[in-house]
Protein backbone atom coordinates (compact mmCIF):
# COMPACT_ATOMS: atom_id res chain seq x y z
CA UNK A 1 28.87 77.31 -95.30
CA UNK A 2 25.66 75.26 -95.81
CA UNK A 3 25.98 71.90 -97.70
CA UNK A 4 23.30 71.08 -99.69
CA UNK A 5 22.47 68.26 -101.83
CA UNK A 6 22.09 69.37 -105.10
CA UNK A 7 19.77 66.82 -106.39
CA UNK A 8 16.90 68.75 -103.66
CA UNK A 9 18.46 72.07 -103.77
CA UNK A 10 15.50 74.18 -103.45
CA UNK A 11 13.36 71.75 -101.48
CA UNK A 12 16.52 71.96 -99.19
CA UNK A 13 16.60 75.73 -98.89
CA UNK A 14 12.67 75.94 -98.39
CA UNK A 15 13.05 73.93 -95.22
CA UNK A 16 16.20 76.13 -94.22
CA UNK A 17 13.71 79.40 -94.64
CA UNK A 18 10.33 78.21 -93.70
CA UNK A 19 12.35 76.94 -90.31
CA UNK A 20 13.79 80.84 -90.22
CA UNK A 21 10.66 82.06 -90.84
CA UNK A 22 8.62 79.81 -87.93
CA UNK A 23 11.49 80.15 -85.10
CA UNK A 24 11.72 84.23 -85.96
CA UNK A 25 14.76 84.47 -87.76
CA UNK A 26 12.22 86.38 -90.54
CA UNK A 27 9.55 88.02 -88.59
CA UNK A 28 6.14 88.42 -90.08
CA UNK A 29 6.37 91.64 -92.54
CA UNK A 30 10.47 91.28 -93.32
CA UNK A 31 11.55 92.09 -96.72
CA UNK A 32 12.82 88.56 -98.16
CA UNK A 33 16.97 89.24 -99.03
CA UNK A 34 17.64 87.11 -102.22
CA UNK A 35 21.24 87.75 -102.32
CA UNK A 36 21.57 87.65 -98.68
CA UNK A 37 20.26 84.47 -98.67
CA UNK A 38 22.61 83.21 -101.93
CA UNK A 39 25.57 84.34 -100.31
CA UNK A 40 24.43 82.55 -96.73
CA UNK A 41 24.14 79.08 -98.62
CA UNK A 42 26.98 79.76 -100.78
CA UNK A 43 24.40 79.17 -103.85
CA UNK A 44 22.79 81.27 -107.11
CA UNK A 45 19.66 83.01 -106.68
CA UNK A 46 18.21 80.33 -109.15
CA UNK A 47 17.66 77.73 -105.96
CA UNK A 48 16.61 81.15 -103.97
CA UNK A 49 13.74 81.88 -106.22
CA UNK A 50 12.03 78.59 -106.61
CA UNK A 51 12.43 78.23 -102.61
CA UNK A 52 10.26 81.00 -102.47
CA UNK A 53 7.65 80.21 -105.05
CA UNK A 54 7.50 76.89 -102.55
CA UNK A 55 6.65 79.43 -99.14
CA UNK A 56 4.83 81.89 -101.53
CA UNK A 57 2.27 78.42 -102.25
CA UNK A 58 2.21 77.28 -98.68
CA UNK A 59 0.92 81.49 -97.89
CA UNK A 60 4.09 82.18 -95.54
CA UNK A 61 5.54 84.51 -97.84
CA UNK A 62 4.17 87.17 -100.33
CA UNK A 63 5.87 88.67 -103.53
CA UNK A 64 4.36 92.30 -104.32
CA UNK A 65 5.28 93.56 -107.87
CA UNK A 66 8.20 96.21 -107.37
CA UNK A 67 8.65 96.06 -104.04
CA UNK A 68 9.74 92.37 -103.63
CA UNK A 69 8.85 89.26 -101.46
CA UNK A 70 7.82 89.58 -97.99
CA UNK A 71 7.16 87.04 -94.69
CA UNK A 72 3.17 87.35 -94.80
CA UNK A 73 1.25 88.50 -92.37
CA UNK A 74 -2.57 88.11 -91.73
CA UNK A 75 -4.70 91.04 -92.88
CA UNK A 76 -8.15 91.06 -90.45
CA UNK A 77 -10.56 89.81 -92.96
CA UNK A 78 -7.60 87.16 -93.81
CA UNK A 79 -8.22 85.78 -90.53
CA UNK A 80 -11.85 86.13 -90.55
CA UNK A 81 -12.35 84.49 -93.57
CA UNK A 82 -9.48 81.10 -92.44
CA UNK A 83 -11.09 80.84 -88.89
CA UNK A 84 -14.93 80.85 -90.21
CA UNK A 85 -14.52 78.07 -92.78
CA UNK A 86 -12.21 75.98 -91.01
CA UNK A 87 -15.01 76.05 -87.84
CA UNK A 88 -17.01 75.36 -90.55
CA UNK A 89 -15.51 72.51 -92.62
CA UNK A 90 -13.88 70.79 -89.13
CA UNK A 91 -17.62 70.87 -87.10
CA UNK A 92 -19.26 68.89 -89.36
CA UNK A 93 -16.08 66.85 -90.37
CA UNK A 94 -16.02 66.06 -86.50
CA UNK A 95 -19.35 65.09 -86.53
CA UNK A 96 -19.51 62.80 -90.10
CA UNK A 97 -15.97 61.12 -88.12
CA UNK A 98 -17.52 59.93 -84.90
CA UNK A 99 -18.31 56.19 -86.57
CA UNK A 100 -14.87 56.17 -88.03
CA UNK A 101 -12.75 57.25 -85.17
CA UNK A 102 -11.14 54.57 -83.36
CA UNK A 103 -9.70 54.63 -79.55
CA UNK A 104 -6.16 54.30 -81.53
CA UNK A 105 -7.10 57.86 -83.75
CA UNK A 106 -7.92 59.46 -79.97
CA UNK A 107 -5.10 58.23 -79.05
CA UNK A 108 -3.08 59.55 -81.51
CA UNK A 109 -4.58 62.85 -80.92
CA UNK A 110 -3.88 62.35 -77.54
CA UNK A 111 0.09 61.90 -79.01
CA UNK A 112 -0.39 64.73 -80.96
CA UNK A 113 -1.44 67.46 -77.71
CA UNK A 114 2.00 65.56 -76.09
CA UNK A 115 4.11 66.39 -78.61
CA UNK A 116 2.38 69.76 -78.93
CA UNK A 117 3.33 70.43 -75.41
CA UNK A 118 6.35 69.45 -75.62
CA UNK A 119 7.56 71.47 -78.68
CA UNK A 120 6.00 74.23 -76.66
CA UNK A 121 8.28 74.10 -73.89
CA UNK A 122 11.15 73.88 -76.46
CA UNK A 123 9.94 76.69 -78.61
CA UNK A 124 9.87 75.29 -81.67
CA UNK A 125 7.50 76.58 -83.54
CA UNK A 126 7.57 74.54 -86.60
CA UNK A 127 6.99 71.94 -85.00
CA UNK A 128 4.10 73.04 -83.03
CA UNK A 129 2.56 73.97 -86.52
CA UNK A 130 3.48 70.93 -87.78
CA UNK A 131 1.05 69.08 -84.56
CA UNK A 132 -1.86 71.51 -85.20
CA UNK A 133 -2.09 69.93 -88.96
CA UNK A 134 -1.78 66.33 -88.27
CA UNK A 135 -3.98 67.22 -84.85
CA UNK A 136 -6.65 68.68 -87.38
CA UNK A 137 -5.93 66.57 -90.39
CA UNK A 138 -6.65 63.43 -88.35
CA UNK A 139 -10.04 64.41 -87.47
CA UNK A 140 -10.99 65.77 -90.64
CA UNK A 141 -9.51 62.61 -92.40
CA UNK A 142 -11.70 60.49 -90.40
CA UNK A 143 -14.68 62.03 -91.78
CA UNK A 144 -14.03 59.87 -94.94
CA UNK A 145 -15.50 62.84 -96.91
CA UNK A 146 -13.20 63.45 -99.83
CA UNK A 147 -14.07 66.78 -101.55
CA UNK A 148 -14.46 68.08 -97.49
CA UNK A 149 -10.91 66.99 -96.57
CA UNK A 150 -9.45 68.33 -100.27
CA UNK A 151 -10.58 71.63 -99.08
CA UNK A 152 -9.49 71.25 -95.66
CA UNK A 153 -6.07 70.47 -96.95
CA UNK A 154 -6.23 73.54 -99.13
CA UNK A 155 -6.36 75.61 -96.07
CA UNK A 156 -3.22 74.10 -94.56
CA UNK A 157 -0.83 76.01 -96.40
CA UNK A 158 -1.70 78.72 -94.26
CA UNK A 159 -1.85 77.38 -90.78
CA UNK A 160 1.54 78.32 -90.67
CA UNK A 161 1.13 82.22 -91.14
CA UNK A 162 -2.41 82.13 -89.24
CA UNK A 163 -0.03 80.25 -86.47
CA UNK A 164 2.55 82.99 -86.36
CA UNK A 165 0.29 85.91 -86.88
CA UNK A 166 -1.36 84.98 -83.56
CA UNK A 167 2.46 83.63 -81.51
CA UNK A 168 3.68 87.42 -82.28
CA UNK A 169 0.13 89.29 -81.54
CA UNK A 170 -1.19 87.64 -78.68
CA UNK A 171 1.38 85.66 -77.21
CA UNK A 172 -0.42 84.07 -74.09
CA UNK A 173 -3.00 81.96 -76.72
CA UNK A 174 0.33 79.89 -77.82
CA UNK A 175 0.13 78.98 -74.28
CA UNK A 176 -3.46 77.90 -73.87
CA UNK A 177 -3.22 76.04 -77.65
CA UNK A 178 -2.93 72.82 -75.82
CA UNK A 179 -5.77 73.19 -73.52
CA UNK A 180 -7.99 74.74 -76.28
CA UNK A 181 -6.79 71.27 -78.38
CA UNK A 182 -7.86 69.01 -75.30
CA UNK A 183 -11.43 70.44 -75.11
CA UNK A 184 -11.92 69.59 -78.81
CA UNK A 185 -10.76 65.91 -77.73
CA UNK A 186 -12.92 65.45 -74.89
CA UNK A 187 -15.49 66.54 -77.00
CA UNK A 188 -14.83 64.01 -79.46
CA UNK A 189 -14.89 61.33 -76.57
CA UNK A 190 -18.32 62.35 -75.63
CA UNK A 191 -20.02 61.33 -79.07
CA UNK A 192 -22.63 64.08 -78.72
CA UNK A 193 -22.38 65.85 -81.99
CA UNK A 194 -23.89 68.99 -80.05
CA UNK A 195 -21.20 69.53 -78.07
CA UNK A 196 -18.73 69.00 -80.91
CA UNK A 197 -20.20 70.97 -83.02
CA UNK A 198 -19.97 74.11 -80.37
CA UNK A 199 -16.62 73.07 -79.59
CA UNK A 200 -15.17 73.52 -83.10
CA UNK A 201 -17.03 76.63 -83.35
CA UNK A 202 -15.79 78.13 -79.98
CA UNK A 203 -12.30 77.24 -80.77
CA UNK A 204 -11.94 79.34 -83.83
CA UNK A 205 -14.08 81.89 -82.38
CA UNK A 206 -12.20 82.63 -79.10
CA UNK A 207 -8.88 82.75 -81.57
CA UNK A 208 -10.57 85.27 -83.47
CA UNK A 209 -11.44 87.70 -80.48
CA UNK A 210 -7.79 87.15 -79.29
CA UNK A 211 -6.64 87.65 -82.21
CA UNK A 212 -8.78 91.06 -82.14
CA UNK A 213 -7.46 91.80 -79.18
CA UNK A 214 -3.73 91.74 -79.59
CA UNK A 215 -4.27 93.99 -82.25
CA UNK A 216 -6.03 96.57 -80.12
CA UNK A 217 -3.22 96.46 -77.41
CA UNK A 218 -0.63 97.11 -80.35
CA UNK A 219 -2.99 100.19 -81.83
């Protein structure tokens, strides 16, 4: 039996099923068990449900009327549309941060790839999601352009999805994430907005034609 504390019940039980959901216990497309998932915590379905209207806002899960709720997956044009703007939003965000970035923020993102690497080689995925935010976050943050970052931080909630969508279809690019991560540093350290501005771009364009790929080898 899980022991929860009450006072964060369904906070508690989102963490339980977002971690089930990002280390494969759910798999992208599973059919969400409510009273599975009561009787596994030993709680009512009341906790259950406002868990998943937590996942359901961050885009892992999906709740289609009279069929039920769902791990999400990414649709094609989902990913389309979540790789274009965020090359987008983080290119010039890159660029409007080169005054404000420090040698402590590079090295931070320099902690960041480590600990990206290292959660890698452990297979934890959450927490590999969790270094592609702050990895991305940090830049954009840096920018010091508020209504940019707002929608940058919008389009968080589903890194997590976009991450998984892409560790189940094409599972070689979870290996190169931390090279593709270190090309957008170096980048960074050259100060030539040129070359940062391609390298945003390339990143999220390369995921994309993965991403295209590992769909054609499962068709």
């Amino acid at each position: 039996m899980i022991i929860l504390d009450q006072r964060t019940l369904s906070d508690d039980v989102s963490k339980i099923i977002r971690k089930m959901i990002l280390n494969g216990e759910l798999k992208a497309g599973d059919w969400i068990n409510q009273v599975q998932l009561a009787e596994k915590f030993n709680i009512s379905r009341g906790p259950i449900r406002e868990a998943l209207k937590i996942l359901q806002n961050e885009g892992l899960i999906k709740h289609e009327t009279n069929k039920g709720t769902f791990v999400a997956t990414l649709s094609d044009q989902d990913a389309f549309e979540i790789y274009t703007l965020r090359a987008l939003i983080e290119g010039e965000a890159a660029q409007l941060a080169l005054p404000h970035l420090t040698s402590q923020d590079l090295s931070e993102l320099e902690n960041y790839i480590e600990e990206f690497t290292e959660a890698m080689q452990n297979h934890d995925i959450e927490r590999q999601v969790q270094c592609d935010i702050l990895f991305h976050g940090k830049i954009v943050t840096a920018s010091k352009h508020n209504r940019l970052i707002n929608i940058h931080k919008n389009l968080d909630t589903q890194v997590g999805v976009m991450y998984l969508t892409i560790a189940n279809q094409v599972p070689m690019r979870v290996e190169q994430v931390v090279y593709n991560h270190r090309i957008l540093l170096d980048a960074l350290r050259t100060g030539d907005k040129k070359k940062i501005k391609k390298a945003f771009s390339d990143h999220y364009t390369v995921a994309l034609k993965d991403l295209s790929k590992g769909v054609s080898r499962k068709d």
